[in-house]
N, C-alpha and C. Protein backbone atom coordinates (compact mmCIF):
# COMPACT_ATOMS: atom_id res chain seq x y z
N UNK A 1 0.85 -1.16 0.00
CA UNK A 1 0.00 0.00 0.00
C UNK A 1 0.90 1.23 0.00
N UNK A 2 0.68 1.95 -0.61
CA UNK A 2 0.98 3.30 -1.01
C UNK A 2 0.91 4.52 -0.11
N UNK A 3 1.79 4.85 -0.07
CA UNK A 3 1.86 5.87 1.67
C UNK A 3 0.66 7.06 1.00
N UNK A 4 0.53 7.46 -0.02
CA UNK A 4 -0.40 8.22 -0.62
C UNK A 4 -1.68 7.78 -0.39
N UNK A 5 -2.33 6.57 -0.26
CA UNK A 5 -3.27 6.04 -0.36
C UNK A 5 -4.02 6.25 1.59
N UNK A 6 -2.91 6.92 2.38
CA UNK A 6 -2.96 6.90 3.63
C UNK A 6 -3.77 8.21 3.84
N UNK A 7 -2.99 9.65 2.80
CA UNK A 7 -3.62 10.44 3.12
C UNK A 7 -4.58 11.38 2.90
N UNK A 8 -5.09 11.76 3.16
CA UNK A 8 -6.56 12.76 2.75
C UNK A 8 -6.02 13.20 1.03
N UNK A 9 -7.11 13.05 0.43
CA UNK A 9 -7.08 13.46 -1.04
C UNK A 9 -6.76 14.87 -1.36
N UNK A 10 -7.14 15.42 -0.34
CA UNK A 10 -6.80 16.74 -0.37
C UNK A 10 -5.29 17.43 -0.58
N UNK A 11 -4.40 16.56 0.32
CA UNK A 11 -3.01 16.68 0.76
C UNK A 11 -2.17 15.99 -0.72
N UNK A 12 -2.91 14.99 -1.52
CA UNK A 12 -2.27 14.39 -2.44
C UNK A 12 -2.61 14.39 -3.82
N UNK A 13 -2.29 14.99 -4.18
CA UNK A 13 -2.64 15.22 -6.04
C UNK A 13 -2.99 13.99 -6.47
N UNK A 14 -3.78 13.61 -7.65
CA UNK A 14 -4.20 12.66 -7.90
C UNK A 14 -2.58 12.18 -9.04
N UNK A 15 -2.07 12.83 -9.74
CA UNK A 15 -0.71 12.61 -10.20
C UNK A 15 0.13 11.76 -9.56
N UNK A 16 0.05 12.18 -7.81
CA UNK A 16 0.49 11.52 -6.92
C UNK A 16 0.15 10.53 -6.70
N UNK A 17 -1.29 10.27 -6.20
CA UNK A 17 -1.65 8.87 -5.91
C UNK A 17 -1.83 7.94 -6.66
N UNK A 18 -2.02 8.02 -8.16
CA UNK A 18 -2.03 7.03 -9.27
C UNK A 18 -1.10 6.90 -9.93
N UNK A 19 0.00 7.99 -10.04
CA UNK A 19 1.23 7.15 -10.76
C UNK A 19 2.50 7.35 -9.89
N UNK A 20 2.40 7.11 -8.69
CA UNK A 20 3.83 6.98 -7.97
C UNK A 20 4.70 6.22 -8.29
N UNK A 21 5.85 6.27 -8.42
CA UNK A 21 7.31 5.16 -8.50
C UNK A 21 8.06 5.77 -7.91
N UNK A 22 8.60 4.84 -6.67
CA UNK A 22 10.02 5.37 -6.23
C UNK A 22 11.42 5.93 -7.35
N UNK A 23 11.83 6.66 -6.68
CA UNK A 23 12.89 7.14 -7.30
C UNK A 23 13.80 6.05 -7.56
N UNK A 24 14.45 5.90 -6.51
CA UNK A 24 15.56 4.19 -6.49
C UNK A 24 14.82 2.91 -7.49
N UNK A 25 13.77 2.83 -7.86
CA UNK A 25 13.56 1.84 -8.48
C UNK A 25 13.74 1.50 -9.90
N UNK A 26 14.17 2.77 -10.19
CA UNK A 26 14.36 2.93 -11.85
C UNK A 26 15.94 2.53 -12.32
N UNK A 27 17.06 2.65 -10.92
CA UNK A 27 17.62 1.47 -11.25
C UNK A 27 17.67 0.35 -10.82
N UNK A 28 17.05 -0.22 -10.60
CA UNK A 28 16.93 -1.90 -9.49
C UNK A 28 16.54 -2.90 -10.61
N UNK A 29 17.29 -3.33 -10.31
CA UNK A 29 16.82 -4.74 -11.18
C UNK A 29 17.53 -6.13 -9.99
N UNK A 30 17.02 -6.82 -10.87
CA UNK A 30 17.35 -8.19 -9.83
C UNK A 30 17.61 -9.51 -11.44
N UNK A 31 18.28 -10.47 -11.04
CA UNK A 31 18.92 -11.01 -12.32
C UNK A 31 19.88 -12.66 -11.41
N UNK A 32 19.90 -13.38 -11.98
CA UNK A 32 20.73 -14.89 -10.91
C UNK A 32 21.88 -14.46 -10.63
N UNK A 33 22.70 -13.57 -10.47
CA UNK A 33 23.76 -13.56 -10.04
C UNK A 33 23.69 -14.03 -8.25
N UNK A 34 23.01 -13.23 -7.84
CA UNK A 34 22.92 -13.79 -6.25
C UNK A 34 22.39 -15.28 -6.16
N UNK A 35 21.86 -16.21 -6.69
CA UNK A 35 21.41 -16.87 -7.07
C UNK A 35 22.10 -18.06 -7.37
N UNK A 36 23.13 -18.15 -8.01
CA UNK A 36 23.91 -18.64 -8.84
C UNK A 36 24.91 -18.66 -7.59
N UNK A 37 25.38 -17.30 -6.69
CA UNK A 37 26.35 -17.13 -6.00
C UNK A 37 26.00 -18.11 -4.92
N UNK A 38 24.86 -17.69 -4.44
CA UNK A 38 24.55 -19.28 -3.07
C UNK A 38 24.82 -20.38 -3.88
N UNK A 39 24.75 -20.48 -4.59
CA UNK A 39 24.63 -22.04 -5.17
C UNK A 39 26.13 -22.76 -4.86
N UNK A 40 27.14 -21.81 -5.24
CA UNK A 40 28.55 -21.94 -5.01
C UNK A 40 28.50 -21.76 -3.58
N UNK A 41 28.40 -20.86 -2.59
CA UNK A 41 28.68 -20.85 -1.26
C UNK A 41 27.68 -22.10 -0.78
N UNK A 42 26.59 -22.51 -0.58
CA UNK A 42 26.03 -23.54 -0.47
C UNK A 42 26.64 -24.88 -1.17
N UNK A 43 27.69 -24.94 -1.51
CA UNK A 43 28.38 -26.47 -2.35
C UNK A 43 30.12 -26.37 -1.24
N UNK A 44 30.27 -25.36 -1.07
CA UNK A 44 30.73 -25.21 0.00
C UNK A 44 32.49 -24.96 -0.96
N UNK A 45 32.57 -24.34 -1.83
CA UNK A 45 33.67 -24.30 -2.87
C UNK A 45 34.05 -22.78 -2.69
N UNK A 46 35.19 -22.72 -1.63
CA UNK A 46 35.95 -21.78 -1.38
C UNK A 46 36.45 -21.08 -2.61
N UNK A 47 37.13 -21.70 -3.67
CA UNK A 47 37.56 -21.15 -4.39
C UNK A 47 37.12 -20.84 -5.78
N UNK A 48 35.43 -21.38 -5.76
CA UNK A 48 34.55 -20.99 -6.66
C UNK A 48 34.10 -19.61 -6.27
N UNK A 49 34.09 -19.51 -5.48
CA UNK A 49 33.58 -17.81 -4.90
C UNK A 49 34.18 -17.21 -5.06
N UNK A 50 35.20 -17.36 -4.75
CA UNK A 50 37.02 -16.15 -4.42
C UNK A 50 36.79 -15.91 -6.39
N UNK A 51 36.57 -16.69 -6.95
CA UNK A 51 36.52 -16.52 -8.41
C UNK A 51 36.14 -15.19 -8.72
N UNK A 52 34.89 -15.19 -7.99
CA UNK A 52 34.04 -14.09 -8.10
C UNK A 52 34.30 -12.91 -7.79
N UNK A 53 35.22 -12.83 -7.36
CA UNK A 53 35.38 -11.69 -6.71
C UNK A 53 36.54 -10.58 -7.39
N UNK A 54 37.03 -9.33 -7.25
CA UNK A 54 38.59 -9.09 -7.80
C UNK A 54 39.48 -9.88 -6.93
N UNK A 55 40.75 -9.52 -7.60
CA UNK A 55 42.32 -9.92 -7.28
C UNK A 55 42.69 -9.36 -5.78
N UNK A 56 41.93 -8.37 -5.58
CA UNK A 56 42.09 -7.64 -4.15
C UNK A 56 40.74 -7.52 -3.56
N UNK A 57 39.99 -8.27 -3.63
CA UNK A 57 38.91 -8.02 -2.73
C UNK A 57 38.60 -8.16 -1.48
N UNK A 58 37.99 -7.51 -0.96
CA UNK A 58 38.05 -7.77 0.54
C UNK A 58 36.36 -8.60 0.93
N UNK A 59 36.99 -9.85 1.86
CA UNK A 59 35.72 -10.64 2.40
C UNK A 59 35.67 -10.45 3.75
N UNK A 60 34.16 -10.11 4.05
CA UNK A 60 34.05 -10.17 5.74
C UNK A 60 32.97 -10.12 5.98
N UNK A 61 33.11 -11.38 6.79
CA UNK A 61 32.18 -12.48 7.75
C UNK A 61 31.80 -11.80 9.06
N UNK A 62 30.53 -11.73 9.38
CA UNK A 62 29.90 -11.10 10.65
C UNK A 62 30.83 -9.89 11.28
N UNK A 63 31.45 -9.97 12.17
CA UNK A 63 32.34 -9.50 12.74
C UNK A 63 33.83 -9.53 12.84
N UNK A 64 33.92 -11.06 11.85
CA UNK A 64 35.72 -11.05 12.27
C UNK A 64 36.36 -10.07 11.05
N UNK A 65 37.40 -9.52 11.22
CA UNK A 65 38.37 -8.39 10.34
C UNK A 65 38.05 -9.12 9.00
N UNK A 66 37.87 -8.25 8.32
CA UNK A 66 38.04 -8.45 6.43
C UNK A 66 39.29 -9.33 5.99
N UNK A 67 38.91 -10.10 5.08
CA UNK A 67 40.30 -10.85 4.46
C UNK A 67 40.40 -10.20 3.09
N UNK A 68 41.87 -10.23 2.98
CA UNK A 68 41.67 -9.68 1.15
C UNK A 68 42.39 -10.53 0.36
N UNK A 69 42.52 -10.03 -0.81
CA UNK A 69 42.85 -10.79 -1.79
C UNK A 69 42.08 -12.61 -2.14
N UNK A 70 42.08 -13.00 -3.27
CA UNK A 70 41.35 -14.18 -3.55
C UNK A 70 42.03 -15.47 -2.44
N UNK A 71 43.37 -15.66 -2.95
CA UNK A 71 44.30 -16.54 -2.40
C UNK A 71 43.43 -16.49 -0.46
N UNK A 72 44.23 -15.82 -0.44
CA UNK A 72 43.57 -15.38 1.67
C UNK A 72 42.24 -15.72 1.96
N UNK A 73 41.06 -15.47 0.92
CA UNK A 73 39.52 -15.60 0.54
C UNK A 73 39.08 -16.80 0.73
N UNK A 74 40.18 -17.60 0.06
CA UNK A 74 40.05 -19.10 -0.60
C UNK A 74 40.07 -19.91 0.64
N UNK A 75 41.56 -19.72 1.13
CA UNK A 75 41.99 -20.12 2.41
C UNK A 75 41.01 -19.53 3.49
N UNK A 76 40.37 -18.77 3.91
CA UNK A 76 39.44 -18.87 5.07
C UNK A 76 38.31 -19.13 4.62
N UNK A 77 37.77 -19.20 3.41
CA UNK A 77 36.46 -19.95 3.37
C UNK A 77 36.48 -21.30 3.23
N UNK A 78 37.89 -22.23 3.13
CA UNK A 78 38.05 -23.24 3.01
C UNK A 78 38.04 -23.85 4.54
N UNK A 79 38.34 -22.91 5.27
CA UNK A 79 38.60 -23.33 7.04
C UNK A 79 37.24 -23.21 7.58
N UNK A 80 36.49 -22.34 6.62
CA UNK A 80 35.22 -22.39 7.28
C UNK A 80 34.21 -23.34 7.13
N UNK A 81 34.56 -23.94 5.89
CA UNK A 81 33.64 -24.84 5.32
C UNK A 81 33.87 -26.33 5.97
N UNK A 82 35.24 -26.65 6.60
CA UNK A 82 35.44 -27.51 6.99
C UNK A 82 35.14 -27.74 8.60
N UNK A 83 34.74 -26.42 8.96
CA UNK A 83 34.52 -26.34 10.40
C UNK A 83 32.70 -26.99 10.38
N UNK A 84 31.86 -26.72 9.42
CA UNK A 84 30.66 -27.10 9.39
C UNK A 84 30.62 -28.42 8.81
N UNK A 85 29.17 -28.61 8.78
CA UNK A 85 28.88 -30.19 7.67
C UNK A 85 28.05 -29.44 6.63
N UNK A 86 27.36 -28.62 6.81
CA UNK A 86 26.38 -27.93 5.40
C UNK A 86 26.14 -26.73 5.81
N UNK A 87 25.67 -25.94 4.67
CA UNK A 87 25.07 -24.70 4.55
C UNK A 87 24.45 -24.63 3.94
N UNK A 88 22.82 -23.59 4.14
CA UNK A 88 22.05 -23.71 2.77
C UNK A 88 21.04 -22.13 3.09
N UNK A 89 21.37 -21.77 2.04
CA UNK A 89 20.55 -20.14 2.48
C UNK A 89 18.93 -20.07 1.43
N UNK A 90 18.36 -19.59 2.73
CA UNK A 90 16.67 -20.23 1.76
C UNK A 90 15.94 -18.24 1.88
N UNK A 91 15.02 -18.14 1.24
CA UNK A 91 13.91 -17.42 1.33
C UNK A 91 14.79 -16.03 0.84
N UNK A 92 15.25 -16.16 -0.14
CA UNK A 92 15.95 -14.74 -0.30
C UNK A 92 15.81 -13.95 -1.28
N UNK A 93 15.77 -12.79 -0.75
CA UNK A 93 15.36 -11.59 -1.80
C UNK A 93 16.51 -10.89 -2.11
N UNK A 94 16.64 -10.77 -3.49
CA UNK A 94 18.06 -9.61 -3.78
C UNK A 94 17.48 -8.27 -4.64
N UNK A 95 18.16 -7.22 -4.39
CA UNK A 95 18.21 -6.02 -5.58
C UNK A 95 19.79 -5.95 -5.96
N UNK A 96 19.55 -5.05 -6.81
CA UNK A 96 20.82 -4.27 -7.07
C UNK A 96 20.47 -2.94 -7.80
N UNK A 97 20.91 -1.95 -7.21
CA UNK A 97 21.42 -0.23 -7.62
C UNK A 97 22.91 -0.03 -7.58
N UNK A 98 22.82 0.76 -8.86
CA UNK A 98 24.06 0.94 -9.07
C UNK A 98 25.07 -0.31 -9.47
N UNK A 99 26.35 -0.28 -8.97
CA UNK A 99 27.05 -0.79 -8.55
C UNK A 99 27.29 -1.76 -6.90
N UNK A 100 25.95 -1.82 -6.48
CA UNK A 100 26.03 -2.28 -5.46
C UNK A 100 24.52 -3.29 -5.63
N UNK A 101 24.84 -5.13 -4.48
CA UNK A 101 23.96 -5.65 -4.61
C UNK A 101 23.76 -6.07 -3.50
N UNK A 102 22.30 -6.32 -3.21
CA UNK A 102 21.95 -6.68 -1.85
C UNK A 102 21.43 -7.83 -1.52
N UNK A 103 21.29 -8.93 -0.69
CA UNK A 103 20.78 -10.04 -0.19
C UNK A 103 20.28 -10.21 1.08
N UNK A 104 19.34 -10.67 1.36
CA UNK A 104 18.83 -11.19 2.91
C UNK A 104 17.88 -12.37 2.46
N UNK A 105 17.85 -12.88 3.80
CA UNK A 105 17.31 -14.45 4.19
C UNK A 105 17.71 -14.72 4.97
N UNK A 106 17.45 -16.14 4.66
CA UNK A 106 17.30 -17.62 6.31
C UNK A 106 19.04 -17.85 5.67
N UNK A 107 19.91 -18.54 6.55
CA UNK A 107 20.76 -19.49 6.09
C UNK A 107 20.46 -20.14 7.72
N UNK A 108 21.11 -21.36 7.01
CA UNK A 108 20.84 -22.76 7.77
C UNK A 108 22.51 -23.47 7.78
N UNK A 109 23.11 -23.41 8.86
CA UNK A 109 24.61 -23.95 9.25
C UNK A 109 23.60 -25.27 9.89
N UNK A 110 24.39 -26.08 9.39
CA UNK A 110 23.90 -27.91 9.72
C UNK A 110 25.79 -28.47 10.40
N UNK A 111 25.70 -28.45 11.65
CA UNK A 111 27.16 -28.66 12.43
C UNK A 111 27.68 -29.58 11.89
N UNK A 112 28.63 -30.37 12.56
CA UNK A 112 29.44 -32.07 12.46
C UNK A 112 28.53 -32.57 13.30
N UNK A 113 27.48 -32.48 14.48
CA UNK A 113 26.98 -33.73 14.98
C UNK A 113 25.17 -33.18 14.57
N UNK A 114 25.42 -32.72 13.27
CA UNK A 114 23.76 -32.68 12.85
C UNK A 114 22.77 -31.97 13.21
N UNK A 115 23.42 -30.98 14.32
CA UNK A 115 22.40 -30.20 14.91
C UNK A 115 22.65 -29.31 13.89
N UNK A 116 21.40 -28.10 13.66
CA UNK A 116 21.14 -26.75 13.13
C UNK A 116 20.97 -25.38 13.78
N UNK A 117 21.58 -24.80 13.07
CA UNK A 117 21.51 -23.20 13.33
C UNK A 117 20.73 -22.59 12.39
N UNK A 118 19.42 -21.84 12.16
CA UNK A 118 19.20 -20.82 11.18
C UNK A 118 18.49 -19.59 11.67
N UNK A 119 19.52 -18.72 10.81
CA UNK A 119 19.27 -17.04 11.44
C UNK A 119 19.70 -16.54 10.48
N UNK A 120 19.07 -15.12 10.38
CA UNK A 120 18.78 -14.53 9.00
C UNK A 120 20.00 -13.92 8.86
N UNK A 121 20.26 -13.54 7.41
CA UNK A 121 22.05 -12.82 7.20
C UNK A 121 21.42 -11.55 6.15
N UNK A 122 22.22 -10.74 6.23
CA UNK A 122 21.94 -9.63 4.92
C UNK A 122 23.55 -9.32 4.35
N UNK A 123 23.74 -9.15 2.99
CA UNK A 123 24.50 -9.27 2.79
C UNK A 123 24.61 -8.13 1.81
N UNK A 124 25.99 -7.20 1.47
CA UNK A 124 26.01 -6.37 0.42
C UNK A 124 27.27 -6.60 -0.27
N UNK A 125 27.14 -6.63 -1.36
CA UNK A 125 28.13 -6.75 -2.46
C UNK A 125 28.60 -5.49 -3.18
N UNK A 126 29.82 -4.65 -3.22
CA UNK A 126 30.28 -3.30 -3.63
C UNK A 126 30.98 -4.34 -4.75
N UNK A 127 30.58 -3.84 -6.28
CA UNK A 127 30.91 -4.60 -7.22
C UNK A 127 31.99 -3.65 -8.17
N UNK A 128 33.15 -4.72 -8.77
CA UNK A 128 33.36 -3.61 -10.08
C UNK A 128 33.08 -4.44 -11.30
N UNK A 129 32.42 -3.99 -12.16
CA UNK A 129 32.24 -4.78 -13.26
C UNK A 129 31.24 -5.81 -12.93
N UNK A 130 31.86 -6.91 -13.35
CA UNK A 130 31.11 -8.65 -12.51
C UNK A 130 31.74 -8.95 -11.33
N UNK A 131 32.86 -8.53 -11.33
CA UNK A 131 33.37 -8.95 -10.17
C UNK A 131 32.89 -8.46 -8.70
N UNK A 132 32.95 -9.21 -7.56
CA UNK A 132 32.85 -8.36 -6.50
C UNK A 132 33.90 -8.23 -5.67
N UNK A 133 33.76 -6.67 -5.29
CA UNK A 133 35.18 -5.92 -4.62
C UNK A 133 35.32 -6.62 -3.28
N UNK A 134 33.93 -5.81 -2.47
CA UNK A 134 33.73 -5.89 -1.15
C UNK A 134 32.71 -6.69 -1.13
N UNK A 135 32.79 -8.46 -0.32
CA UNK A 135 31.62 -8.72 -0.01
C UNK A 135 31.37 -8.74 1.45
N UNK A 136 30.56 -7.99 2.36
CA UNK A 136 29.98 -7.84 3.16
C UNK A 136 28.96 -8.75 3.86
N UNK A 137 29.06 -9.51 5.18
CA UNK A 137 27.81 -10.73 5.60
C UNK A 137 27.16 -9.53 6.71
N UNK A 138 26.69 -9.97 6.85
CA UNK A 138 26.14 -9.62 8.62
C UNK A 138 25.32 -10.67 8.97
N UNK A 139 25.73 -11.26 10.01
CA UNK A 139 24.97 -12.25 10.61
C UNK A 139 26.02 -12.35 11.95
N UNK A 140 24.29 -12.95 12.62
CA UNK A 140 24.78 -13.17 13.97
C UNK A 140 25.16 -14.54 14.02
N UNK A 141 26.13 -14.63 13.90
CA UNK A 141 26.78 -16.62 14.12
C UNK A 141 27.50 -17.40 14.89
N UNK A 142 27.01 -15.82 16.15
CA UNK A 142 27.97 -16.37 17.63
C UNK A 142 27.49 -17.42 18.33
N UNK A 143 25.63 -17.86 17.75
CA UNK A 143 25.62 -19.37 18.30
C UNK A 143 26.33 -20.78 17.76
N UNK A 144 26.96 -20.89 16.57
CA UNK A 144 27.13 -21.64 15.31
C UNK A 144 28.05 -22.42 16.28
N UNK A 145 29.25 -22.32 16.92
CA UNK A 145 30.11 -23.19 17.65
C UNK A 145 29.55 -23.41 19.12
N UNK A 146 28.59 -23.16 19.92
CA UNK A 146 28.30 -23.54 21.54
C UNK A 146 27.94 -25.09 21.40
């Protein structure tokens, strides 16, 4: 519903209330790249991702310091993947403006003795080209090891 549709007709031109479009939406599009990208982080292929990314990009996970470069990328998503038994990120919506792309949802960490974790992550991608520069998580995943 339409924040126009809230207020007195009086206050809102009819210009207004029948043909609104956000500003930001005229560049947004949405397309499988995010899509395609879980598919690789969900297979659990450290160095299918780092692919993705530039030669100097910087990765960072919830809270711990940024890693850069692919090589460094490779190597801690490879430590991470081996610390779990699965991952699988469900219910997710992406945009992208500009040069920048966005993600949120469920992901689901499945441990070594089968128990589950799932809590929602949002994620932003600062892109150059196809590649991505900066990928950004946020998630809370301080329960994932207790």
């Amino acid at each position: 519903m339409f924040f126009s549709s809230l207020v007195p007709e009086q206050f809102c031109p009819p210009d207004v209330r029948f043909n609104y479009k956000p500003h930001y939406t005229e560049n947004m599009s949405t397309d499988n790249f995010i899509k395609d990208m879980y598919s690789i982080v969900d297979a659990k292929d450290g160095a299918a991702l780092a692919a993705l990314m530039t030669e100097n990009g910087i990765f960072r996970f919830a809270n711990i310091p940024g890693v850069v470069g692919t090589e460094a990328i490779t190597g801690f998503l490879d430590n991470f993947y081996q610390s779990i038994k699965g991952i699988r990120h469900e219910q997710i919506e992406d945009w992208k403006v500009d040069n920048t792309r966005f993600a949120t949802g469920m992901v689901t960490y499945t441990r070594h003795d089968d128990s589950a974790l799932s809590i929602p992550f949002s994620v932003i991608l600062k892109m150059q080209g196809d590649l991505i520069h900066e990928y950004l998580i946020f998630v809370d995943a301080s329960e994932l090891y207790k």
